[in-house]
N, C-alpha and C. Protein backbone atom coordinates (compact mmCIF):
# COMPACT_ATOMS: atom_id res chain seq x y z
N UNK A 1 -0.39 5.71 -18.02
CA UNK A 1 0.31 4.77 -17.16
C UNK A 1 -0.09 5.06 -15.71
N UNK A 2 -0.15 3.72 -15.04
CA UNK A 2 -0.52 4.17 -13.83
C UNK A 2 0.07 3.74 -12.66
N UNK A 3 0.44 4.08 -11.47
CA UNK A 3 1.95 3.22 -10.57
C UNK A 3 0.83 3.28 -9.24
N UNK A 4 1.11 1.88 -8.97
CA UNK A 4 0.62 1.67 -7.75
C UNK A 4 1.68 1.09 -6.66
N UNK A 5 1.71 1.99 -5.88
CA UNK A 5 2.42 1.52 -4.54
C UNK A 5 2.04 1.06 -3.09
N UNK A 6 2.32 -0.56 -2.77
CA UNK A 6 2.03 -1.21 -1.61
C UNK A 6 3.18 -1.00 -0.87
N UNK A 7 2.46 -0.05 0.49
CA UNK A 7 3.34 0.05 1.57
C UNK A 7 3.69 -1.32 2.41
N UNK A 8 4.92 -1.84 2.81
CA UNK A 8 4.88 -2.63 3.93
C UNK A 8 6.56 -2.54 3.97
N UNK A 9 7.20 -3.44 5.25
CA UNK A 9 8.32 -3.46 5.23
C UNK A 9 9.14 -4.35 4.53
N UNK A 10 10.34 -4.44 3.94
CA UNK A 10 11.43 -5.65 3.68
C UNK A 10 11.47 -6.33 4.23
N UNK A 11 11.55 -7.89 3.87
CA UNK A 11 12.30 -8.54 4.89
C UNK A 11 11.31 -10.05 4.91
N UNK A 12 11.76 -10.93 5.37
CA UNK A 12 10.73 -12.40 6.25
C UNK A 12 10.16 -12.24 7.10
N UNK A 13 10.72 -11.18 8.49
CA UNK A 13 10.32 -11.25 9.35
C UNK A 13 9.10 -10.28 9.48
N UNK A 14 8.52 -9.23 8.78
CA UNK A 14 7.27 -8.58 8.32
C UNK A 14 6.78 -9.25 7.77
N UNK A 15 5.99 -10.29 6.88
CA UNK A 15 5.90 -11.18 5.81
C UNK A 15 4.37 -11.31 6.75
N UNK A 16 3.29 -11.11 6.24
CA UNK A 16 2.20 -11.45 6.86
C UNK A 16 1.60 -10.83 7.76
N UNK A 17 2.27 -9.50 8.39
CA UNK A 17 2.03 -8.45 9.02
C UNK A 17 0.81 -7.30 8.42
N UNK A 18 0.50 -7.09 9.83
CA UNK A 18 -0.30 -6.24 9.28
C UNK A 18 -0.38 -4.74 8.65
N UNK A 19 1.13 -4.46 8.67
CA UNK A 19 1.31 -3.05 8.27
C UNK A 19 2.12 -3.72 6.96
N UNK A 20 2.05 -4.70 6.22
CA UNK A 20 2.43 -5.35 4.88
C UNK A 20 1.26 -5.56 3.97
N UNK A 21 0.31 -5.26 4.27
CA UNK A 21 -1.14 -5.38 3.74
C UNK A 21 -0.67 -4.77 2.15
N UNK A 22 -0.45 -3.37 2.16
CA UNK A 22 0.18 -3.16 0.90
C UNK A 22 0.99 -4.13 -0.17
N UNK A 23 1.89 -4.53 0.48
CA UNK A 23 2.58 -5.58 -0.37
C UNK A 23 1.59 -7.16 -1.10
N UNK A 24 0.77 -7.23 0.01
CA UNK A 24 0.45 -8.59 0.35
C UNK A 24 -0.84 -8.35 -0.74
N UNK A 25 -1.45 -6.71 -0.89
CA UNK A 25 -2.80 -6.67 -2.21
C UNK A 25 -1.57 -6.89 -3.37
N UNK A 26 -0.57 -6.10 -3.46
CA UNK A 26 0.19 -6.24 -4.35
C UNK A 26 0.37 -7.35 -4.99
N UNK A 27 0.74 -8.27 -4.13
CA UNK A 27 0.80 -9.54 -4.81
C UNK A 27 -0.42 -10.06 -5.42
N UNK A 28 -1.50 -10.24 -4.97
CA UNK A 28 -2.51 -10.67 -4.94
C UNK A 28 -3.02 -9.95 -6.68
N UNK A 29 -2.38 -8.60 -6.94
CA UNK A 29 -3.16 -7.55 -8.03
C UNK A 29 -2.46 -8.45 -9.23
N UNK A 30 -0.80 -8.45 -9.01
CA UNK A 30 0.25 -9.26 -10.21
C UNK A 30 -0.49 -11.01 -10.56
N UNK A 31 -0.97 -11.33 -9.24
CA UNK A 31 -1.26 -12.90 -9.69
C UNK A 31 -2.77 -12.71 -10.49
N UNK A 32 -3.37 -11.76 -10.43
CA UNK A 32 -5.01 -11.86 -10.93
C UNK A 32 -5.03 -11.26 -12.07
N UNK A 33 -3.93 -10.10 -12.09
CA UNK A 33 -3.65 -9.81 -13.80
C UNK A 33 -2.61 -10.16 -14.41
N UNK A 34 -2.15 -11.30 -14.09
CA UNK A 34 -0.95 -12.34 -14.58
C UNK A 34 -0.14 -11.53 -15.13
N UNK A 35 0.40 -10.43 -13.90
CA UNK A 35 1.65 -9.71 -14.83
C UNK A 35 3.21 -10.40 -14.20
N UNK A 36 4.20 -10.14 -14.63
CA UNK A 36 5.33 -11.06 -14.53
C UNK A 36 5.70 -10.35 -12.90
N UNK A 37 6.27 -11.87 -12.80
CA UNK A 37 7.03 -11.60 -11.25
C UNK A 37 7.96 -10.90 -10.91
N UNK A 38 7.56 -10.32 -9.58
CA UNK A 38 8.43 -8.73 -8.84
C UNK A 38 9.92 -9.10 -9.32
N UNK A 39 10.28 -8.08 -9.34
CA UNK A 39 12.26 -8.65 -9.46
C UNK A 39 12.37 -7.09 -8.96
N UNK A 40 13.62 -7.02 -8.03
CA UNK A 40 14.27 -5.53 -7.73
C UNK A 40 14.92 -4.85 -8.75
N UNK A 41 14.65 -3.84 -8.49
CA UNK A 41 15.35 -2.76 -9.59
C UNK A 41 15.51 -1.55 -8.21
N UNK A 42 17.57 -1.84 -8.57
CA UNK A 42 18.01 -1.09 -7.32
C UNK A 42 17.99 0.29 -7.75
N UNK A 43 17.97 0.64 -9.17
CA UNK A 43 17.69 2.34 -8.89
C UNK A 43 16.61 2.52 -8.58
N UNK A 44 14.86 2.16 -8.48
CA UNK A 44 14.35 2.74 -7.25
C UNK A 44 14.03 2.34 -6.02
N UNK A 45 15.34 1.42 -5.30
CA UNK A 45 15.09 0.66 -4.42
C UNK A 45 13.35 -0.28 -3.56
N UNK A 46 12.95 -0.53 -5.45
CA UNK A 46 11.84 -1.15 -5.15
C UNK A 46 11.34 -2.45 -6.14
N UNK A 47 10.60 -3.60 -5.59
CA UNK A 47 10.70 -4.77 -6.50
C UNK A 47 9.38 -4.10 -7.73
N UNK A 48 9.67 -4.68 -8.54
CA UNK A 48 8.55 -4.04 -9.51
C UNK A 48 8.11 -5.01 -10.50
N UNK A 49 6.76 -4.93 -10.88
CA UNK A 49 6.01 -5.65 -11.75
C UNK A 49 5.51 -5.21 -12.63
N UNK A 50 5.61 -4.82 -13.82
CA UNK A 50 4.66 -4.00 -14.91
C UNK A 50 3.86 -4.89 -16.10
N UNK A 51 3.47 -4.14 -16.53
CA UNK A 51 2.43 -4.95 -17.93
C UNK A 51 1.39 -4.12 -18.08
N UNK A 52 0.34 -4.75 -19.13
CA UNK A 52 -0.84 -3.62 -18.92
C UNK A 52 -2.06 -4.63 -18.46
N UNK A 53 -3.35 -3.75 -18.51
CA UNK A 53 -4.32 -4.42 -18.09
C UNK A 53 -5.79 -3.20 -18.89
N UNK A 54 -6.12 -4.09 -19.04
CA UNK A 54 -7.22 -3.14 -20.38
C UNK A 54 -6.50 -2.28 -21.42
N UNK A 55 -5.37 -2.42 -21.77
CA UNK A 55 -4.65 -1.21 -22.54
C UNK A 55 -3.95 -0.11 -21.82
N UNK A 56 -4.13 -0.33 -20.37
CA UNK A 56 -3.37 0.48 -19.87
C UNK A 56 -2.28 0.24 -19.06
N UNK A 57 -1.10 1.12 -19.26
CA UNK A 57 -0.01 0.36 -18.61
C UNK A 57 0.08 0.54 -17.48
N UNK A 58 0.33 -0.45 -16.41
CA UNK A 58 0.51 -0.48 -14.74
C UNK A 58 1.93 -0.70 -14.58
N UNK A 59 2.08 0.07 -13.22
CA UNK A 59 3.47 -0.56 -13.01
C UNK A 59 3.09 -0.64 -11.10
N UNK A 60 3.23 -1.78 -11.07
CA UNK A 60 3.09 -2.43 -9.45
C UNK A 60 4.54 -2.21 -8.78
N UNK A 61 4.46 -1.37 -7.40
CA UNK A 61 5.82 -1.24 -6.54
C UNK A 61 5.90 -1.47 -5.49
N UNK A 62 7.02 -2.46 -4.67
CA UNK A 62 6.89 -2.36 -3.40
C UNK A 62 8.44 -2.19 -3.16
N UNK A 63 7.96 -0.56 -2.56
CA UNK A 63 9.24 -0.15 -2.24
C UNK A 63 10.15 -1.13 -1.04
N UNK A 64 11.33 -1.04 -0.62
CA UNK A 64 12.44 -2.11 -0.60
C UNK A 64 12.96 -1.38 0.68
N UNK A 65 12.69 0.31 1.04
CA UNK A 65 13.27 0.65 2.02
C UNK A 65 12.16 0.39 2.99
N UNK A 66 12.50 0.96 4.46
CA UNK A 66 11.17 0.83 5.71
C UNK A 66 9.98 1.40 5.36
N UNK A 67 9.11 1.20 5.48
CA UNK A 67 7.86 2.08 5.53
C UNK A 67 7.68 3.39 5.53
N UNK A 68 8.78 3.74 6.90
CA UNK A 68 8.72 5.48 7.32
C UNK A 68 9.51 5.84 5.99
N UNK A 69 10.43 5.19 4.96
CA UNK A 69 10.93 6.15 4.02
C UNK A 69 10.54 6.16 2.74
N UNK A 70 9.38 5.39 2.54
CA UNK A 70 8.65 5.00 1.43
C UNK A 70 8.86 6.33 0.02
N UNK A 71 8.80 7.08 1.01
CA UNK A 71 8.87 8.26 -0.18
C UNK A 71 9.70 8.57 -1.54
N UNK A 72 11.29 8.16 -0.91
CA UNK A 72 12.34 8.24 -1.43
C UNK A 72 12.17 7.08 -2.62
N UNK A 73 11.33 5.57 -2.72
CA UNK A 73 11.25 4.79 -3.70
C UNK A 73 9.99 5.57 -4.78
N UNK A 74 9.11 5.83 -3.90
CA UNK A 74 8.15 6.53 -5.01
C UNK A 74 8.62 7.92 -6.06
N UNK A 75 9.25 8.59 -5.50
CA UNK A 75 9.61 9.67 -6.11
C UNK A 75 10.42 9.35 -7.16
N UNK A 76 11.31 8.74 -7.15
CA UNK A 76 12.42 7.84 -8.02
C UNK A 76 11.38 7.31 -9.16
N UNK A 77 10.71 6.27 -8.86
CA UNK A 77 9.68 6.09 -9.79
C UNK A 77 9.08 7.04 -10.60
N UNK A 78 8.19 7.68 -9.86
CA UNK A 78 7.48 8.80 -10.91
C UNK A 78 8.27 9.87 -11.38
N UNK A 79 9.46 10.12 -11.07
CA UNK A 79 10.61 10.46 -12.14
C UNK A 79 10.88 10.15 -12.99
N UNK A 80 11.56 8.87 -13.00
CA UNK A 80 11.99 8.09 -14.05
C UNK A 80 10.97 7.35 -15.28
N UNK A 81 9.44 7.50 -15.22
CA UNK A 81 8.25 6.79 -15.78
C UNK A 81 7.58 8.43 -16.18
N UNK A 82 7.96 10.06 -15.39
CA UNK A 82 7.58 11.15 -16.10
C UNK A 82 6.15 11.14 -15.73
N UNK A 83 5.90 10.54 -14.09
CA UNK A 83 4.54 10.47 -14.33
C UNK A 83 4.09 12.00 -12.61
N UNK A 84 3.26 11.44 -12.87
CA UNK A 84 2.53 12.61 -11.80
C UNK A 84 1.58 12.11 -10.47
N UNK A 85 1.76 13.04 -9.73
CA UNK A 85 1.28 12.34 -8.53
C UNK A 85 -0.30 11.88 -8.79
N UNK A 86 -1.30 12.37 -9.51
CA UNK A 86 -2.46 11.95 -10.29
C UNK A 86 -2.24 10.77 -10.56
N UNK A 87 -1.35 10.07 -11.21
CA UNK A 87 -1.05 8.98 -11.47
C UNK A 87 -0.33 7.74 -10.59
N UNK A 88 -0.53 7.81 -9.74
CA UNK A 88 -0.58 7.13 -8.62
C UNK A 88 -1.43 6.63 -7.42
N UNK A 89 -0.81 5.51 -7.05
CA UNK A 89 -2.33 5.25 -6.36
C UNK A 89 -1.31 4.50 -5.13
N UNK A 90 -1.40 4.53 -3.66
CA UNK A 90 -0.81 3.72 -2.47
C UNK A 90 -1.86 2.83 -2.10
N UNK A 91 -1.29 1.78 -1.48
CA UNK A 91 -2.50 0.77 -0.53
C UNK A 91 -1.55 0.65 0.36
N UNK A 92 -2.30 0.74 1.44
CA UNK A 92 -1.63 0.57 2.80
C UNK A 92 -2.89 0.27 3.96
N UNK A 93 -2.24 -0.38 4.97
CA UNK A 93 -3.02 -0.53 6.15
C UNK A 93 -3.29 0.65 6.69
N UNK A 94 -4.66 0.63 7.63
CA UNK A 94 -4.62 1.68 8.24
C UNK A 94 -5.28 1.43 9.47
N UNK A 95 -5.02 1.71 10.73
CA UNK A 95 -5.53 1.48 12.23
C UNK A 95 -6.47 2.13 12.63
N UNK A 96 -7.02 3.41 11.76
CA UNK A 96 -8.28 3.74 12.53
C UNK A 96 -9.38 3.80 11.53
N UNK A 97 -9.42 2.15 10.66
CA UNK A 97 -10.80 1.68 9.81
C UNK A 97 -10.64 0.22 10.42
N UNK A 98 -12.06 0.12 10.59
CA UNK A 98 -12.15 -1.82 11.13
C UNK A 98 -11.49 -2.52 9.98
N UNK A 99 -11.65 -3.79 10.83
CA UNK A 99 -10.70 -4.55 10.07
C UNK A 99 -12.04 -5.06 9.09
N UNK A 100 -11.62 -5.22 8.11
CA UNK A 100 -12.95 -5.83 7.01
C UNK A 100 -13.72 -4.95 6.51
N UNK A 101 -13.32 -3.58 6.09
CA UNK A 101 -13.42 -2.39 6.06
C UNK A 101 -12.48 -1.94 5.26
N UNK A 102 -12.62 -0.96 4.18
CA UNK A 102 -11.61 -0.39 3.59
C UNK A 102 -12.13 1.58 2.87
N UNK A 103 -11.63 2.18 2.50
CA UNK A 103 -11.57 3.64 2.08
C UNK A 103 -10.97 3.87 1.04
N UNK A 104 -11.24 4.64 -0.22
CA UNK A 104 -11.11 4.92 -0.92
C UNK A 104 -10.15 6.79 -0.55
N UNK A 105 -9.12 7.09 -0.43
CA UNK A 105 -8.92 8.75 -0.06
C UNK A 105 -8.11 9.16 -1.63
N UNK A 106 -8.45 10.46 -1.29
CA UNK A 106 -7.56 11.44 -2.58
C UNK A 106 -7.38 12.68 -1.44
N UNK A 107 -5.88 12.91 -2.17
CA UNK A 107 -6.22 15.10 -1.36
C UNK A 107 -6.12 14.51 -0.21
N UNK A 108 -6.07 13.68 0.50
CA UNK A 108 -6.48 13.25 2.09
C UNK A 108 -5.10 13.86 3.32
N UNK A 109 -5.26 14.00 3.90
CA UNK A 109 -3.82 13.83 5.39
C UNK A 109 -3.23 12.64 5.61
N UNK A 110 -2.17 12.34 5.95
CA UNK A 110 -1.62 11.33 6.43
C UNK A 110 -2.69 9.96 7.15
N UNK A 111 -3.32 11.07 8.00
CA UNK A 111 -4.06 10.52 9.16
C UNK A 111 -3.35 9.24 10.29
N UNK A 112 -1.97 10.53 10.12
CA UNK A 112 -0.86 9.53 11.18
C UNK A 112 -0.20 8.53 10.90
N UNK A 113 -0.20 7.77 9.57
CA UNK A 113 0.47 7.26 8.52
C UNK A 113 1.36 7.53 8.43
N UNK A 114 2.63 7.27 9.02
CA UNK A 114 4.22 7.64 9.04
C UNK A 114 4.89 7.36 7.50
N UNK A 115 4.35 6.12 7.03
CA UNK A 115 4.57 6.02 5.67
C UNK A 115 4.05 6.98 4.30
N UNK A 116 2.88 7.48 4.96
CA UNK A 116 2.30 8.11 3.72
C UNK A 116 2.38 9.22 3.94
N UNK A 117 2.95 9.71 5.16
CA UNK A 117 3.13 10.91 5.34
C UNK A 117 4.72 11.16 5.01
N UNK A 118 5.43 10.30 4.63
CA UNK A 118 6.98 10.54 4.01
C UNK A 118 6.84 10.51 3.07
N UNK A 119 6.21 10.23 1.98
CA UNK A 119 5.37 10.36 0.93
C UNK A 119 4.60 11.42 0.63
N UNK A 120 3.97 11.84 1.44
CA UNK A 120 3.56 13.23 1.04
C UNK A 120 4.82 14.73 1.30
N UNK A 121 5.58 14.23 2.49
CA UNK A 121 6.65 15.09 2.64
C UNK A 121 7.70 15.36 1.43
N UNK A 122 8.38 13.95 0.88
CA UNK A 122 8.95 13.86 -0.49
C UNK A 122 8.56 14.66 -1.63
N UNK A 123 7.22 13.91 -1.91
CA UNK A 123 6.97 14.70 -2.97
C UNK A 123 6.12 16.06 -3.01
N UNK A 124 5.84 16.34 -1.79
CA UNK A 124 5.47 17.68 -1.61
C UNK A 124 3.63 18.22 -2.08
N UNK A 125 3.09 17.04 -2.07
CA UNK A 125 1.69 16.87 -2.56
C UNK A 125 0.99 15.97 -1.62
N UNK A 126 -0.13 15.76 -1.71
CA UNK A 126 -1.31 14.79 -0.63
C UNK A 126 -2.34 14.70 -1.87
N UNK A 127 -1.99 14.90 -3.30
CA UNK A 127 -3.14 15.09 -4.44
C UNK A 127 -2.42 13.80 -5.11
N UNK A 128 -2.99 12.69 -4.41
CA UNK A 128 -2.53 11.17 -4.98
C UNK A 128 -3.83 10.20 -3.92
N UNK A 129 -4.00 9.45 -4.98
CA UNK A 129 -5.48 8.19 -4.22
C UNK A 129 -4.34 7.63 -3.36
N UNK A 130 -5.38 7.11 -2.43
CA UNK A 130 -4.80 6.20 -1.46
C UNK A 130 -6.35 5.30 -1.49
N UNK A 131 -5.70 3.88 -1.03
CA UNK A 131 -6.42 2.86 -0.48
C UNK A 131 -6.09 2.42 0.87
N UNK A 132 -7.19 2.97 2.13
CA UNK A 132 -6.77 2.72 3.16
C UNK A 132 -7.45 0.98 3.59
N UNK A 133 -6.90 -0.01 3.88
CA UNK A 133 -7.35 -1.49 4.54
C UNK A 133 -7.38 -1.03 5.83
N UNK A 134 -8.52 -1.45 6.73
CA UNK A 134 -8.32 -1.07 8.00
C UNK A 134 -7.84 -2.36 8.28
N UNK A 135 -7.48 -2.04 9.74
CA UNK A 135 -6.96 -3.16 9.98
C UNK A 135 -7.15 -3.29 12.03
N UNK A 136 -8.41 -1.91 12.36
CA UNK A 136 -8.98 -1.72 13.92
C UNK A 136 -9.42 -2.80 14.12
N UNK A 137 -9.09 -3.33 15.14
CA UNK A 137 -10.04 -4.74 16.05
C UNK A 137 -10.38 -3.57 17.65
N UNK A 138 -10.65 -4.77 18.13
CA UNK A 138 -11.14 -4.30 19.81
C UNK A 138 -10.05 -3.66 20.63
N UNK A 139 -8.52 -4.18 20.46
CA UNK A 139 -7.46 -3.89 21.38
C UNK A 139 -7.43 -2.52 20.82
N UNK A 140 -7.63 -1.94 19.54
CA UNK A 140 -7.22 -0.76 19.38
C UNK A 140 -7.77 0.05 19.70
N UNK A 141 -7.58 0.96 20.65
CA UNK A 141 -8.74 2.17 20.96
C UNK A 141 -7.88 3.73 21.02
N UNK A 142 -8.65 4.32 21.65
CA UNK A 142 -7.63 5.88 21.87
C UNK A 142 -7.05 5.79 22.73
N UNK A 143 -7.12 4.83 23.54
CA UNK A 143 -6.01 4.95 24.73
C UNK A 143 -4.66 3.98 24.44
N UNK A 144 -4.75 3.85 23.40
CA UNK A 144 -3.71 2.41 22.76
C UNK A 144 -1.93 3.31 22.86
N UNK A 145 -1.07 3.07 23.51
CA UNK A 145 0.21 3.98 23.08
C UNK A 145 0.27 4.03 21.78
N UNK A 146 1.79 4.79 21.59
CA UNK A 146 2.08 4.72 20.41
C UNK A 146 3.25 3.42 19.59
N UNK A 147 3.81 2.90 20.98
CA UNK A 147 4.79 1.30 21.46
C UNK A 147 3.53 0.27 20.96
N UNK A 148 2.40 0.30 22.05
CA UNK A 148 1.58 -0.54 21.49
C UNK A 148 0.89 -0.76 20.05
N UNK A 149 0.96 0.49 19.29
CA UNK A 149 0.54 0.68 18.22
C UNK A 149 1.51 0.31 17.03
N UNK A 150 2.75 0.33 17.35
CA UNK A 150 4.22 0.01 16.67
C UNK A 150 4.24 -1.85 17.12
N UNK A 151 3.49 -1.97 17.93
CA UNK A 151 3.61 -3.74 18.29
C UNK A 151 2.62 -4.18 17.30
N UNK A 152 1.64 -3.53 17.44
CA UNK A 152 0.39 -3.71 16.74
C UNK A 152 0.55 -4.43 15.65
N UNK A 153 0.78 -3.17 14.82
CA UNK A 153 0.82 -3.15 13.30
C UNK A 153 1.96 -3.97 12.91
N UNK A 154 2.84 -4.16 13.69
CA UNK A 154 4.21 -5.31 12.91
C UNK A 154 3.31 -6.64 13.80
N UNK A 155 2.74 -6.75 14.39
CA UNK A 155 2.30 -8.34 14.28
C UNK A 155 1.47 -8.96 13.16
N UNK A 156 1.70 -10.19 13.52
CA UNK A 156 1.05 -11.11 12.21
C UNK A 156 -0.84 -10.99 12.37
N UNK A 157 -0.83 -11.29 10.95
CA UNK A 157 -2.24 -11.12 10.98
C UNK A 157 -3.41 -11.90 11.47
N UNK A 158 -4.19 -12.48 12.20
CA UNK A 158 -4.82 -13.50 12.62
C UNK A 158 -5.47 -13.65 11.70
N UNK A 159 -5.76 -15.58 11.66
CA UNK A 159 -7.05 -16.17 11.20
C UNK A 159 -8.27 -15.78 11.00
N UNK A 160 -8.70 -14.78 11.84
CA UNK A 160 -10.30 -14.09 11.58
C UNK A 160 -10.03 -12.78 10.94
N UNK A 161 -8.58 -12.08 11.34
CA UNK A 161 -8.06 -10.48 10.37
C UNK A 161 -8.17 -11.24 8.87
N UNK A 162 -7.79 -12.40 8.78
CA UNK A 162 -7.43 -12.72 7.19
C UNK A 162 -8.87 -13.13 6.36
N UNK A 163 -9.45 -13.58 7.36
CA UNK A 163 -10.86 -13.74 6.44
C UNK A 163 -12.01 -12.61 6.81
N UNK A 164 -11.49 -11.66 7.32
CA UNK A 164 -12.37 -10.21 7.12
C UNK A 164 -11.52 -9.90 6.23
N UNK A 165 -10.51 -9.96 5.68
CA UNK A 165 -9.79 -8.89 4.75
C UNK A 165 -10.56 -9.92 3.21
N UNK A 166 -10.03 -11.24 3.33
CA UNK A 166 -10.41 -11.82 2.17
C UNK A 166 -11.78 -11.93 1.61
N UNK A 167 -13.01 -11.43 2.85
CA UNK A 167 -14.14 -11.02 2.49
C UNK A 167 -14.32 -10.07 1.40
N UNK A 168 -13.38 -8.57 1.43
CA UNK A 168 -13.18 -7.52 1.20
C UNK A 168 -12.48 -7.22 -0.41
N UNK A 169 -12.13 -8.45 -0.50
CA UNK A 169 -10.73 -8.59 -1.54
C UNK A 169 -11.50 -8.39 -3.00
N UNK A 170 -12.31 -8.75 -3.21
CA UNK A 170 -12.83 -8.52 -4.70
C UNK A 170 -13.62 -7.19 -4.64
N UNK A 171 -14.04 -6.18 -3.48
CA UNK A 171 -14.96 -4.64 -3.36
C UNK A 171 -13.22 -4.16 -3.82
N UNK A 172 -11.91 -4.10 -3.07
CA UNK A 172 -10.93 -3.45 -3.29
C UNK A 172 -10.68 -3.87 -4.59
N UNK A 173 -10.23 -4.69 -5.13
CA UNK A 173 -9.71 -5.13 -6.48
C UNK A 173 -10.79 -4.41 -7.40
N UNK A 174 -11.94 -4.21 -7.11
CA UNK A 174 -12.66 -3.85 -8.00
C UNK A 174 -12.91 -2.00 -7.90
N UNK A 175 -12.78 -1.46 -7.28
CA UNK A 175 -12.05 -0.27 -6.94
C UNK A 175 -10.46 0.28 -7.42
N UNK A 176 -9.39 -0.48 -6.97
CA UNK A 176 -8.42 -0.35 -8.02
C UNK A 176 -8.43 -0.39 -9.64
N UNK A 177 -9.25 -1.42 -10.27
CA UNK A 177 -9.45 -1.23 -11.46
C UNK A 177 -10.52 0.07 -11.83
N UNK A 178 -11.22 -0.04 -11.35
CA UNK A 178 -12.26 1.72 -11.34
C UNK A 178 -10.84 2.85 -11.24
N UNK A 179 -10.19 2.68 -10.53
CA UNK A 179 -9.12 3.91 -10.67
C UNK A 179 -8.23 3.68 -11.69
N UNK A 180 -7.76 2.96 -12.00
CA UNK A 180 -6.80 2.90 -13.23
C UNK A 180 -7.61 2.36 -14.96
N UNK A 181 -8.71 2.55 -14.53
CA UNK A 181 -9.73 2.75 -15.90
C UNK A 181 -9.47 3.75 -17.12
């Protein structure tokens, strides 16, 4: 079994954001392997989708609390499913890969990832894949605050972010299935 978790926030008003990228492959993974639609399940305060796909069982999550506490839905999960941090996989945005650009990490650091670093704090490991989406344009540089960087990532995604990402969309999809092979 294998649990994949898309970071982004709750809510309408995140909905298309760029630190929702997680949620937003999420959806995109349930509609292409026609598994049944998210519904919440409040013991792990996350909407969830399962089924299998080649014989193997997936279970798709998007945790329900903020981003920064992501941890607390994943852990719940791989409790209750008996599974292991090996068996997991995150997608999340990330600000220091271009946009139209993506990374494959395992074993990796946060790399300033407030979300995945509550996630690694929780469960007390960094020995879980991650899929980083960049999501760097031009405004972002090293001199960017950390306000501007919090504006950043909760704004909506532009017309040219969405068709560098949708360039990208079948190299990632086809990478996620390589990991849960």
């Amino acid at each position: 079994m294998k649990l994949i978790i898309g970071l982004g926030n709750p809510g309408q008003k995140y909905e298309s954001t760029r630190h929702n990228l997680g949620f937003i492959f999420l959806d995109k993974l349930q509609g292409i392997w026609s598994l049944p639609e998210f519904k919440l399940e409040k013991k792990f305060t996350a909407q969830i989708s399962h089924g299998e796909l080649n014989n193997q069982k997936i279970i798709l999550a998007k945790p329900q609390n903020f981003m920064n506490l992501s941890g607390e839905a994943v852990q719940k999960i791989l409790a209750f499913y008996k599974l292991d941090a090996k068996d997991l996989l995150i997608i999340h945005d990330d600000i220091d890969i271009v946009c139209g650009k993506y990374k494959l990490a395992t074993d990796s650091t946060s790399a300033g990832h407030n979300g995945v670093q509550n996630i690694i704090d929780t469960l007390g490991t960094k020995k879980f894949a991650r899929l980083r989406i960049g999501i760097k344009n031009e405004l972002t540089d090293s001199t960017t605050t950390q306000l501007e960087v919090s504006d950043f990532v909760l704004g909506k995604l532009s017309p040219e972010e969405l068709e560098k990402i949708a360039a990208i969309e079948k190299g990632i999809i086809e990478e996620i299935e390589k990991i849960i092979a």
